[in-house]
C-alpha atoms as a PDB file:
ATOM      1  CA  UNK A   1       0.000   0.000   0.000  1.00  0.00           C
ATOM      2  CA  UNK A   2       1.555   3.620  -1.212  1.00  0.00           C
ATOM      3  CA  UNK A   3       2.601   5.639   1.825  1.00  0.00           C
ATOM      4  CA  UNK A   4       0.535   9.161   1.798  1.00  0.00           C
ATOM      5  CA  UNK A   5       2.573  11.837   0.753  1.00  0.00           C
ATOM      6  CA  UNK A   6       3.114  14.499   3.252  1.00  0.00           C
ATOM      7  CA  UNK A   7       1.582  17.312   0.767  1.00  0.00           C
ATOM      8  CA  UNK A   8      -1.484  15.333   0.887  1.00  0.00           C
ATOM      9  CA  UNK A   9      -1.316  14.983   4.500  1.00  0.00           C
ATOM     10  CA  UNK A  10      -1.162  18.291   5.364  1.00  0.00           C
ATOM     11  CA  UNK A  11      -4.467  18.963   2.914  1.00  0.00           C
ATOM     12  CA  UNK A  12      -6.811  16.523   4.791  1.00  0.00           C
ATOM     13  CA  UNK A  13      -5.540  17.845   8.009  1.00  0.00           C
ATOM     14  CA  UNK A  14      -6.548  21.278   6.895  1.00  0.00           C
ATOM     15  CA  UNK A  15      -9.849  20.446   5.578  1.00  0.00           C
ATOM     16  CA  UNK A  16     -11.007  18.340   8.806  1.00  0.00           C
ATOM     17  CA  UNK A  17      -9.769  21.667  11.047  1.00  0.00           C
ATOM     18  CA  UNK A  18     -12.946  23.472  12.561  1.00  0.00           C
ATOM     19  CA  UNK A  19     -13.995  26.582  10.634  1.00  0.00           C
ATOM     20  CA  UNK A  20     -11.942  29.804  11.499  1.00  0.00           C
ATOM     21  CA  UNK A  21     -14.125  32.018  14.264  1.00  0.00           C
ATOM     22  CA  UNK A  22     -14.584  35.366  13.298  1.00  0.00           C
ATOM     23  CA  UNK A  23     -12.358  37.512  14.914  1.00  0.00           C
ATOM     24  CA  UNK A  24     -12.647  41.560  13.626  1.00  0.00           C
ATOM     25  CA  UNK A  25     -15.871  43.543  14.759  1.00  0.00           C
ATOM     26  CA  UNK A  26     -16.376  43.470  10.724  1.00  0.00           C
ATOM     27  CA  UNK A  27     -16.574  39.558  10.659  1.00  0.00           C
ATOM     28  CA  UNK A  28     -18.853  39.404  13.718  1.00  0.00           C
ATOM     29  CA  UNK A  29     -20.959  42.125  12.278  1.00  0.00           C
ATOM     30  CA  UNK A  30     -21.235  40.099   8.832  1.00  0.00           C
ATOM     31  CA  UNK A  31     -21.791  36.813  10.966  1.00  0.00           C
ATOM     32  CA  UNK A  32     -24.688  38.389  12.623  1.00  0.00           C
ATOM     33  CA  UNK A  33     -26.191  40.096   9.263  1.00  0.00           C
ATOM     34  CA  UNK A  34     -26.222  36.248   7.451  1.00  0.00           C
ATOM     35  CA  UNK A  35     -27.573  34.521  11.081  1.00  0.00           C
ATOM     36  CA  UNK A  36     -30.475  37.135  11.070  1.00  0.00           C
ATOM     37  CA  UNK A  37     -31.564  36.361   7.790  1.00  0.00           C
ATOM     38  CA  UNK A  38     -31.280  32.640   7.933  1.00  0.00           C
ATOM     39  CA  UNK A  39     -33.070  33.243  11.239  1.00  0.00           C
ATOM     40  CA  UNK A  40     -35.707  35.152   9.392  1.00  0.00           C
ATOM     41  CA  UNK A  41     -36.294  32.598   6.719  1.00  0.00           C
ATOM     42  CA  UNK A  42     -36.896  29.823   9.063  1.00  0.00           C
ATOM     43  CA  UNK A  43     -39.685  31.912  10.940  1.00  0.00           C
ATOM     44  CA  UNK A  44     -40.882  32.880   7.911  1.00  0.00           C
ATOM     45  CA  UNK A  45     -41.026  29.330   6.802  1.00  0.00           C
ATOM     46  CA  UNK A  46     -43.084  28.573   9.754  1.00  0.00           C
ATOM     47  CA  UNK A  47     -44.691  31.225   9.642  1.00  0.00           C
ATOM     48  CA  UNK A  48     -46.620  30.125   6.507  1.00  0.00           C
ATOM     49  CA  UNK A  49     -47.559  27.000   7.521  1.00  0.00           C
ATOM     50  CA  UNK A  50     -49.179  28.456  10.190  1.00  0.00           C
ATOM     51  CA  UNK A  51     -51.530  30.689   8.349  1.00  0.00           C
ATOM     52  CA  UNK A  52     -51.555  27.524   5.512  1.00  0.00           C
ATOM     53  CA  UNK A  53     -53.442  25.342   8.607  1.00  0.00           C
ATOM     54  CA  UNK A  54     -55.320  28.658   9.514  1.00  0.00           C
ATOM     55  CA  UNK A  55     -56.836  29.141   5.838  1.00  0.00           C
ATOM     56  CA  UNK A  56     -57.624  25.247   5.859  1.00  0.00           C
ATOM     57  CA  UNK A  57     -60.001  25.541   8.496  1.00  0.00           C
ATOM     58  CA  UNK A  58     -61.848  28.590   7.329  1.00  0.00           C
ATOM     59  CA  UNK A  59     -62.353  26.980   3.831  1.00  0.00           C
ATOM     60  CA  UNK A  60     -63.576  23.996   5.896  1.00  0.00           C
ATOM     61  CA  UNK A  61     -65.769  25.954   7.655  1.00  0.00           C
ATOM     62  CA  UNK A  62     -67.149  28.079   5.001  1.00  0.00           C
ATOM     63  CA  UNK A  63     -67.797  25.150   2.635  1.00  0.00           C
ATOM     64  CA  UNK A  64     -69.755  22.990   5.515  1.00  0.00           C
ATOM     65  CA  UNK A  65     -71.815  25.792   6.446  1.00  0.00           C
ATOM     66  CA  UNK A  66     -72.860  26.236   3.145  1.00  0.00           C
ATOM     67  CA  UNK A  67     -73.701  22.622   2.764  1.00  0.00           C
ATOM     68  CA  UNK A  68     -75.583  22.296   6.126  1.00  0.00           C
ATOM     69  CA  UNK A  69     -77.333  25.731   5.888  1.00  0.00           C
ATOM     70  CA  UNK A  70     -78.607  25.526   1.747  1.00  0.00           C
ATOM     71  CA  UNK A  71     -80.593  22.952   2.176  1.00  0.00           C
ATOM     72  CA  UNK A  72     -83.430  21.112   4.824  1.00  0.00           C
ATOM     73  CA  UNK A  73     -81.894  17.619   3.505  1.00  0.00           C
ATOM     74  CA  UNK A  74     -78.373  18.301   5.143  1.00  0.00           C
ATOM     75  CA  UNK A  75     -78.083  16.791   8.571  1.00  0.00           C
ATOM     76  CA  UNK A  76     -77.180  18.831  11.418  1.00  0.00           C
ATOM     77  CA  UNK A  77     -74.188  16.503  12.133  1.00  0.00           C
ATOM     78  CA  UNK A  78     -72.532  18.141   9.535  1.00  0.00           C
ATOM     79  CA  UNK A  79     -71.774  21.356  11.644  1.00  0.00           C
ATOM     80  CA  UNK A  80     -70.464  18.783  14.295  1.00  0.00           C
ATOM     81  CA  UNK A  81     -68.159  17.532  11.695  1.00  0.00           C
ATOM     82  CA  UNK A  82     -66.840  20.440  10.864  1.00  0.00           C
ATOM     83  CA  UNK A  83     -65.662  21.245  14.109  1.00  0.00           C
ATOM     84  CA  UNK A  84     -64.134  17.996  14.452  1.00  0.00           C
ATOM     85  CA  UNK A  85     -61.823  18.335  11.436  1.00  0.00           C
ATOM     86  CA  UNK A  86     -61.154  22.659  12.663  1.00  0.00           C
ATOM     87  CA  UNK A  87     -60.242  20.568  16.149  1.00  0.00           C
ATOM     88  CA  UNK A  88     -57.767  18.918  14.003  1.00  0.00           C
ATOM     89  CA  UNK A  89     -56.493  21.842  12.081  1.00  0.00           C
ATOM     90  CA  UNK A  90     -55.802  23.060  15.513  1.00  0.00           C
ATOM     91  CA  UNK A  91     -53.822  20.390  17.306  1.00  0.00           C
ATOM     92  CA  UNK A  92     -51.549  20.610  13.999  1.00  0.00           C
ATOM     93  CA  UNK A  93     -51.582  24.472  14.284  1.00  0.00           C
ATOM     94  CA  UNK A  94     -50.597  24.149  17.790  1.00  0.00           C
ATOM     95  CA  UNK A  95     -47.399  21.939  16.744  1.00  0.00           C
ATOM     96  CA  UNK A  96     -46.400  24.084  14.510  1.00  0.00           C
ATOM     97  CA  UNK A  97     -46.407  27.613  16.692  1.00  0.00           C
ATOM     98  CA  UNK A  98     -44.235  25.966  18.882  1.00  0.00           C
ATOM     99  CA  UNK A  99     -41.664  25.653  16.079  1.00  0.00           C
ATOM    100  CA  UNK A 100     -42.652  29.369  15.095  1.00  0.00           C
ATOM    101  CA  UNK A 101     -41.984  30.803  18.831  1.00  0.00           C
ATOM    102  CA  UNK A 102     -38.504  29.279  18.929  1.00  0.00           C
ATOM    103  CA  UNK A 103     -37.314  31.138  15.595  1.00  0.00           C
ATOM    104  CA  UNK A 104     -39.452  34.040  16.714  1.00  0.00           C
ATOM    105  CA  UNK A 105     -37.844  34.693  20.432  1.00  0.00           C
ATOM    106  CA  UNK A 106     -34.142  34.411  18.834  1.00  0.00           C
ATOM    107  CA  UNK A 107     -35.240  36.913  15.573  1.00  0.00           C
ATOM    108  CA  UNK A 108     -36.577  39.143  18.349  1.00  0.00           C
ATOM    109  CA  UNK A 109     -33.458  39.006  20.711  1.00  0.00           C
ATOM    110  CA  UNK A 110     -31.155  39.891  17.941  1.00  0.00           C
ATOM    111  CA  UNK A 111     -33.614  42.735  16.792  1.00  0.00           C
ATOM    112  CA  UNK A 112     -34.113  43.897  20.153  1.00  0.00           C
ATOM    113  CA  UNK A 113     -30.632  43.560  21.564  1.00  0.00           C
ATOM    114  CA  UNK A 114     -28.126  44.343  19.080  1.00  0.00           C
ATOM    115  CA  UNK A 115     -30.323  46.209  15.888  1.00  0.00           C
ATOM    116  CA  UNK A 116     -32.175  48.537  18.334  1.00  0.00           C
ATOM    117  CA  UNK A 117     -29.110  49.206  20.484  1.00  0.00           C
ATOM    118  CA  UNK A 118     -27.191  49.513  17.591  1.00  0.00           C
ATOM    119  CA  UNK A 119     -29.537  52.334  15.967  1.00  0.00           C
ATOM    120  CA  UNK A 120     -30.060  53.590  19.465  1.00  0.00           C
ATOM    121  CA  UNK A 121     -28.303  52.603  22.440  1.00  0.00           C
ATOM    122  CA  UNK A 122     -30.216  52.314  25.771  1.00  0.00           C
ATOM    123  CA  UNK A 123     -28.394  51.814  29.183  1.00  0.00           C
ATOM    124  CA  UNK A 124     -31.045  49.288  30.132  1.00  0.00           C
ATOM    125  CA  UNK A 125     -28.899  46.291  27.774  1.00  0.00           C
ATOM    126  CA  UNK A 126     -29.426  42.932  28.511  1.00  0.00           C
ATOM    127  CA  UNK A 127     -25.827  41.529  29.355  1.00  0.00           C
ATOM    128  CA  UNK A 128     -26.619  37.658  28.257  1.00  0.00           C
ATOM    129  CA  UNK A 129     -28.700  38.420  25.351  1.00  0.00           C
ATOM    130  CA  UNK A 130     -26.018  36.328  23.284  1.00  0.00           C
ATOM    131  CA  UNK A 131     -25.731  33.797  25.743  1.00  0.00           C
ATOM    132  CA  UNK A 132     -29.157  33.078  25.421  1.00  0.00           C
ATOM    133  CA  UNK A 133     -29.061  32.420  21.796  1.00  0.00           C
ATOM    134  CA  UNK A 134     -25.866  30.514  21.968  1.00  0.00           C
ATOM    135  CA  UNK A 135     -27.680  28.419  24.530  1.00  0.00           C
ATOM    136  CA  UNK A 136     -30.472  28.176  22.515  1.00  0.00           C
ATOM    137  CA  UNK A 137     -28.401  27.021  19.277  1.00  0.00           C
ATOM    138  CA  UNK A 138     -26.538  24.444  21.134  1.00  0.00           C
ATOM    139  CA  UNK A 139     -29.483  22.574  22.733  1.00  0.00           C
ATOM    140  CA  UNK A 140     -32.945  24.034  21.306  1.00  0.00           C
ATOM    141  CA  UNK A 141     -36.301  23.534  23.472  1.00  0.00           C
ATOM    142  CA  UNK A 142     -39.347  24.739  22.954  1.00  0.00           C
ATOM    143  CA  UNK A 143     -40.074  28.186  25.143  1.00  0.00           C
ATOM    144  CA  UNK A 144     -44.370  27.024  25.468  1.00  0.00           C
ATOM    145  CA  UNK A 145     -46.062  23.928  26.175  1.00  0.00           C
ATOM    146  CA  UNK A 146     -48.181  22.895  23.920  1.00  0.00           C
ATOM    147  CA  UNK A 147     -52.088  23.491  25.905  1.00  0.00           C
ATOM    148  CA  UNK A 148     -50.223  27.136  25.767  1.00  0.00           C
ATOM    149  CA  UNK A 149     -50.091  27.323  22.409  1.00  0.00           C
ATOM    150  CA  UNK A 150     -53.637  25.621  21.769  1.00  0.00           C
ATOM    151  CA  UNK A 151     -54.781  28.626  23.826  1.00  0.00           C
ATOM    152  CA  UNK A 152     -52.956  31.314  21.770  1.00  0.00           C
ATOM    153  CA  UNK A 153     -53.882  30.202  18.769  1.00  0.00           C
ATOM    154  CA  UNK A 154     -57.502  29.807  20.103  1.00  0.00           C
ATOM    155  CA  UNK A 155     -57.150  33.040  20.844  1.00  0.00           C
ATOM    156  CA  UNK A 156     -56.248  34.660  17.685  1.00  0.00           C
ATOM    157  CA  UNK A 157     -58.369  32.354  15.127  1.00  0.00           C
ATOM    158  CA  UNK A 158     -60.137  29.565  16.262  1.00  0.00           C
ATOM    159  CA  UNK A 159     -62.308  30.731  19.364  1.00  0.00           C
ATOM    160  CA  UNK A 160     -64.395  32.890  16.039  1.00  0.00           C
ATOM    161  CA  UNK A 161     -64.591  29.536  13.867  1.00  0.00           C
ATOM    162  CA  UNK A 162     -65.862  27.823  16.805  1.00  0.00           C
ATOM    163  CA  UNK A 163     -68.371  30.513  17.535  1.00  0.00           C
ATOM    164  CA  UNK A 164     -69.963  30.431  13.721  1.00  0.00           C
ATOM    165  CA  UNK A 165     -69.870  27.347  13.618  1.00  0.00           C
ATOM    166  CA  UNK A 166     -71.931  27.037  17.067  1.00  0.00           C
ATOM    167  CA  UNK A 167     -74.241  29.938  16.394  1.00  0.00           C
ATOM    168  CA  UNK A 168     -75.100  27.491  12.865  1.00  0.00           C
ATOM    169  CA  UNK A 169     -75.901  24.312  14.589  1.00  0.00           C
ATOM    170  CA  UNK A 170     -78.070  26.233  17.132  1.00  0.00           C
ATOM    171  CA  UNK A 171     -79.742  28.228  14.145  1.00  0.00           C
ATOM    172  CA  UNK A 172     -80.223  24.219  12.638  1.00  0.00           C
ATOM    173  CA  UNK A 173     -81.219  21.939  15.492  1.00  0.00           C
ATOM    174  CA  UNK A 174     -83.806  25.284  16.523  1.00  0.00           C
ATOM    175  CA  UNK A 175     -85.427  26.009  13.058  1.00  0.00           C
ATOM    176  CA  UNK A 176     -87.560  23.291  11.820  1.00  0.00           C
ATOM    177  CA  UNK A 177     -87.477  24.212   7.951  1.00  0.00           C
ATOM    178  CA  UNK A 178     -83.882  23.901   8.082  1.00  0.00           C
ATOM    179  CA  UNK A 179     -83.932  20.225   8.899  1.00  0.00           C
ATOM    180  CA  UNK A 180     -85.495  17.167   6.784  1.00  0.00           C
ATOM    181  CA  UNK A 181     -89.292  15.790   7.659  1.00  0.00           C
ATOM    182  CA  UNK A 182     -89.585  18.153  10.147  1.00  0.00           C
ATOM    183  CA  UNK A 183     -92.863  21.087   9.953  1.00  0.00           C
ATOM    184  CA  UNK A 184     -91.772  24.433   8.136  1.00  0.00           C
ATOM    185  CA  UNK A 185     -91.881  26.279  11.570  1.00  0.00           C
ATOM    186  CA  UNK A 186     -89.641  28.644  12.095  1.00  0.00           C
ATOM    187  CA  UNK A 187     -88.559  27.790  15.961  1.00  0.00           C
ATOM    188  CA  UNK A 188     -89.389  24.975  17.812  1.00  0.00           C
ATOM    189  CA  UNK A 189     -92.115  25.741  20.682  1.00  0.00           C
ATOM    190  CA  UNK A 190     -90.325  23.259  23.165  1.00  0.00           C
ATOM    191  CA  UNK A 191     -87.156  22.367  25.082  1.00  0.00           C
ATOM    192  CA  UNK A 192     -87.961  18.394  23.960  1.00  0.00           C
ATOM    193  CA  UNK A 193     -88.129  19.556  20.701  1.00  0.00           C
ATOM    194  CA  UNK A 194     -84.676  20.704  20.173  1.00  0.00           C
ATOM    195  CA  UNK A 195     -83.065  18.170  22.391  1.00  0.00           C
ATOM    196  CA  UNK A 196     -85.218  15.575  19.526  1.00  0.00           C
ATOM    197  CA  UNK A 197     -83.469  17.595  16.674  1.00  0.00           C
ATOM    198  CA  UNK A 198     -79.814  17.269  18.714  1.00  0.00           C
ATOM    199  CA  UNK A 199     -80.004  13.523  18.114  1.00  0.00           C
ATOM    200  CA  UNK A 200     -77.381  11.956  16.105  1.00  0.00           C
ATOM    201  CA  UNK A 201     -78.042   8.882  15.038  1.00  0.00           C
ATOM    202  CA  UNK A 202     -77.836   6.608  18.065  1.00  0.00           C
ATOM    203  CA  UNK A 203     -76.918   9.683  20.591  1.00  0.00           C
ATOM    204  CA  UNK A 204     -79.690  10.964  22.132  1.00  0.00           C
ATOM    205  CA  UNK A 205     -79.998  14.524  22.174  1.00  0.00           C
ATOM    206  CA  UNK A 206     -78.974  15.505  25.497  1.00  0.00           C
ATOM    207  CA  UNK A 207     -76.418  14.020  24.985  1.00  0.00           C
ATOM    208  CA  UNK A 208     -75.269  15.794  21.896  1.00  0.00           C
ATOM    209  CA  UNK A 209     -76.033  18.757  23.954  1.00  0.00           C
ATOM    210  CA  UNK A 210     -73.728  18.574  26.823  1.00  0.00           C
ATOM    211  CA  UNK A 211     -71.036  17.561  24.677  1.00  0.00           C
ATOM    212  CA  UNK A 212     -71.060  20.464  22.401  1.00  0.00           C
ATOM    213  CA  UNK A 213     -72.000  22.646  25.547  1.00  0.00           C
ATOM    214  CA  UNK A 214     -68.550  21.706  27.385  1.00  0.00           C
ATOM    215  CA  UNK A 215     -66.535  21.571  24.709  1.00  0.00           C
ATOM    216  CA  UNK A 216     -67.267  25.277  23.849  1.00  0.00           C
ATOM    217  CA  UNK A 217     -66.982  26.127  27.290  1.00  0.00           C
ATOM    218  CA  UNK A 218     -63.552  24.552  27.008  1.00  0.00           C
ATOM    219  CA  UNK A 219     -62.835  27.086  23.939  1.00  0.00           C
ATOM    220  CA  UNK A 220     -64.075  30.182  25.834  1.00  0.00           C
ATOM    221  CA  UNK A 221     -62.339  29.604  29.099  1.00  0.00           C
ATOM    222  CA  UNK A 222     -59.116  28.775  26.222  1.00  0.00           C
ATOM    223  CA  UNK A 223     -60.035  32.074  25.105  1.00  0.00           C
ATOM    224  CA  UNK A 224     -60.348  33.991  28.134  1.00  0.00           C
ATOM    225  CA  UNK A 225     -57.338  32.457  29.983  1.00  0.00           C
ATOM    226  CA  UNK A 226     -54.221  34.396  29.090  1.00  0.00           C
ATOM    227  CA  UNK A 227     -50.594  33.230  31.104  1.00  0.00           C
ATOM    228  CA  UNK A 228     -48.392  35.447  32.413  1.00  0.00           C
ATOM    229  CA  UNK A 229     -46.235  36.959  29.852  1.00  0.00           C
ATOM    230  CA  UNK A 230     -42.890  36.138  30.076  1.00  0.00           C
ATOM    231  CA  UNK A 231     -39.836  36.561  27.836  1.00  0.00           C
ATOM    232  CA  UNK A 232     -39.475  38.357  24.780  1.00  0.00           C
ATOM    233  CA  UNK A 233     -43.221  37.321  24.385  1.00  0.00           C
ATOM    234  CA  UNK A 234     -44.155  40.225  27.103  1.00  0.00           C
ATOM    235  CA  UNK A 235     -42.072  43.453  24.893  1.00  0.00           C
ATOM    236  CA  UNK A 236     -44.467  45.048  22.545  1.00  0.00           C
ATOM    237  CA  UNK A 237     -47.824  44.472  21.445  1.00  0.00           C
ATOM    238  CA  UNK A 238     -47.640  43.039  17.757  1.00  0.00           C
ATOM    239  CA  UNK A 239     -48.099  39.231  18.953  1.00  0.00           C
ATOM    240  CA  UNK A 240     -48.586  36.313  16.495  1.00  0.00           C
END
């Protein structure tokens, strides 16, 4: 076997060495500049699949309204299964934000700590600013649990598809001529009459009832509840 030559040698050597740190205030500066945008791009990236998810749902919504609400023939459970599959949009939504508030907090450190000082110093700096991202590229965890951001995104979007969506299955279930073989009244006269037009299938009414009525007390108190702001999320009111 041909002994490697010492030219050669010296070549791998140099191309398995780390890269060279910058080491100028020029090279950090132009380090930061190309991190920010990369930064930028990922939340970006997220960004869009969040309002992707977000415009799912309202074409889900809008299309199963306008299939349970044109015509007396369209069952009432199809309100119900529309916000099943806006639940789901959700719990993927959810996931995703996560992502989205990890690129966020470090595009918002660097804007906040070293663009804004830079345009403007304040004495009120932030010593570890860097650290913080450093720590943050070297192991990255998630900076909300996940029921916190079901509840933000609850918040901001679904807690108003939720709300159509229950102000159309009352409207259904409580008009008569909006539901098949049923008289063309326009409100029921009784309490036993609209827990009869809850039904689904082998669900009795009630039981419909309850279940829907929790479950959007679930979204309100999701809307309502707001956690103590914390972090970068607590500067500034422009919140995603």
């Amino acid at each position: 076997m041909a002994k490697e030559s010492p030219l050669r040698a010296a070549v791998v050597h140099e191309a398995r060495r780390a890269p060279t740190l910058p080491v100028t205030s020029a090279e950090k500066a132009n380090l930061i500049i190309h991190y920010y945008r990369g930064e930028i791009g990922r939340m970006i990236s997220w960004r869009d699949r969040i309002d992707r998810s977000s415009n799912w749902a309202i074409t889900v919504v809008a299309g199963l309204l306008s299939v349970s609400l044109s015509t007396p023939t369209s069952h009432h459970g199809v309100v119900l299964f529309a916000m099943l599959l806006i639940s789901l949009f959700l719990l993927i939504e959810a996931r995703r934000y996560r992502f989205f508030d990890v690129y966020r907090a470090r595009v918002r450190q660097l804007e906040r700590y070293y663009f804004a000082q830079a345009l403007c110093p304040d004495d009120e700096l932030n010593p570890d600013w860097a650290a913080a991202i450093a720590k943050s590229l070297r192991q990255p965890t998630f900076l909300i649990s996940y029921r916190e951001a079901l509840f933000r995104r609850i918040r901001r979007n679904y807690c108003w598809m939720y709300m159509i969506l229950l102000l159309a299955w009352s409207l259904k279930i409580s008009t008569p001529k909006l539901l098949p073989d049923q008289p063309r009244a326009d409100l029921v006269h009784s309490l036993a009459q609209l827990v009869h037009n809850a039904a689904l299938g082998g669900v009795p009414g009630w039981a419909v009832l309850t279940v829907v009525g929790f479950w959007h007390a679930g979204i309100l108190y999701a809307a309502l509840h707001r956690e103590p702001d914390e972090g970068e999320f607590a500067h500034g009111e422009v919140h995603v």
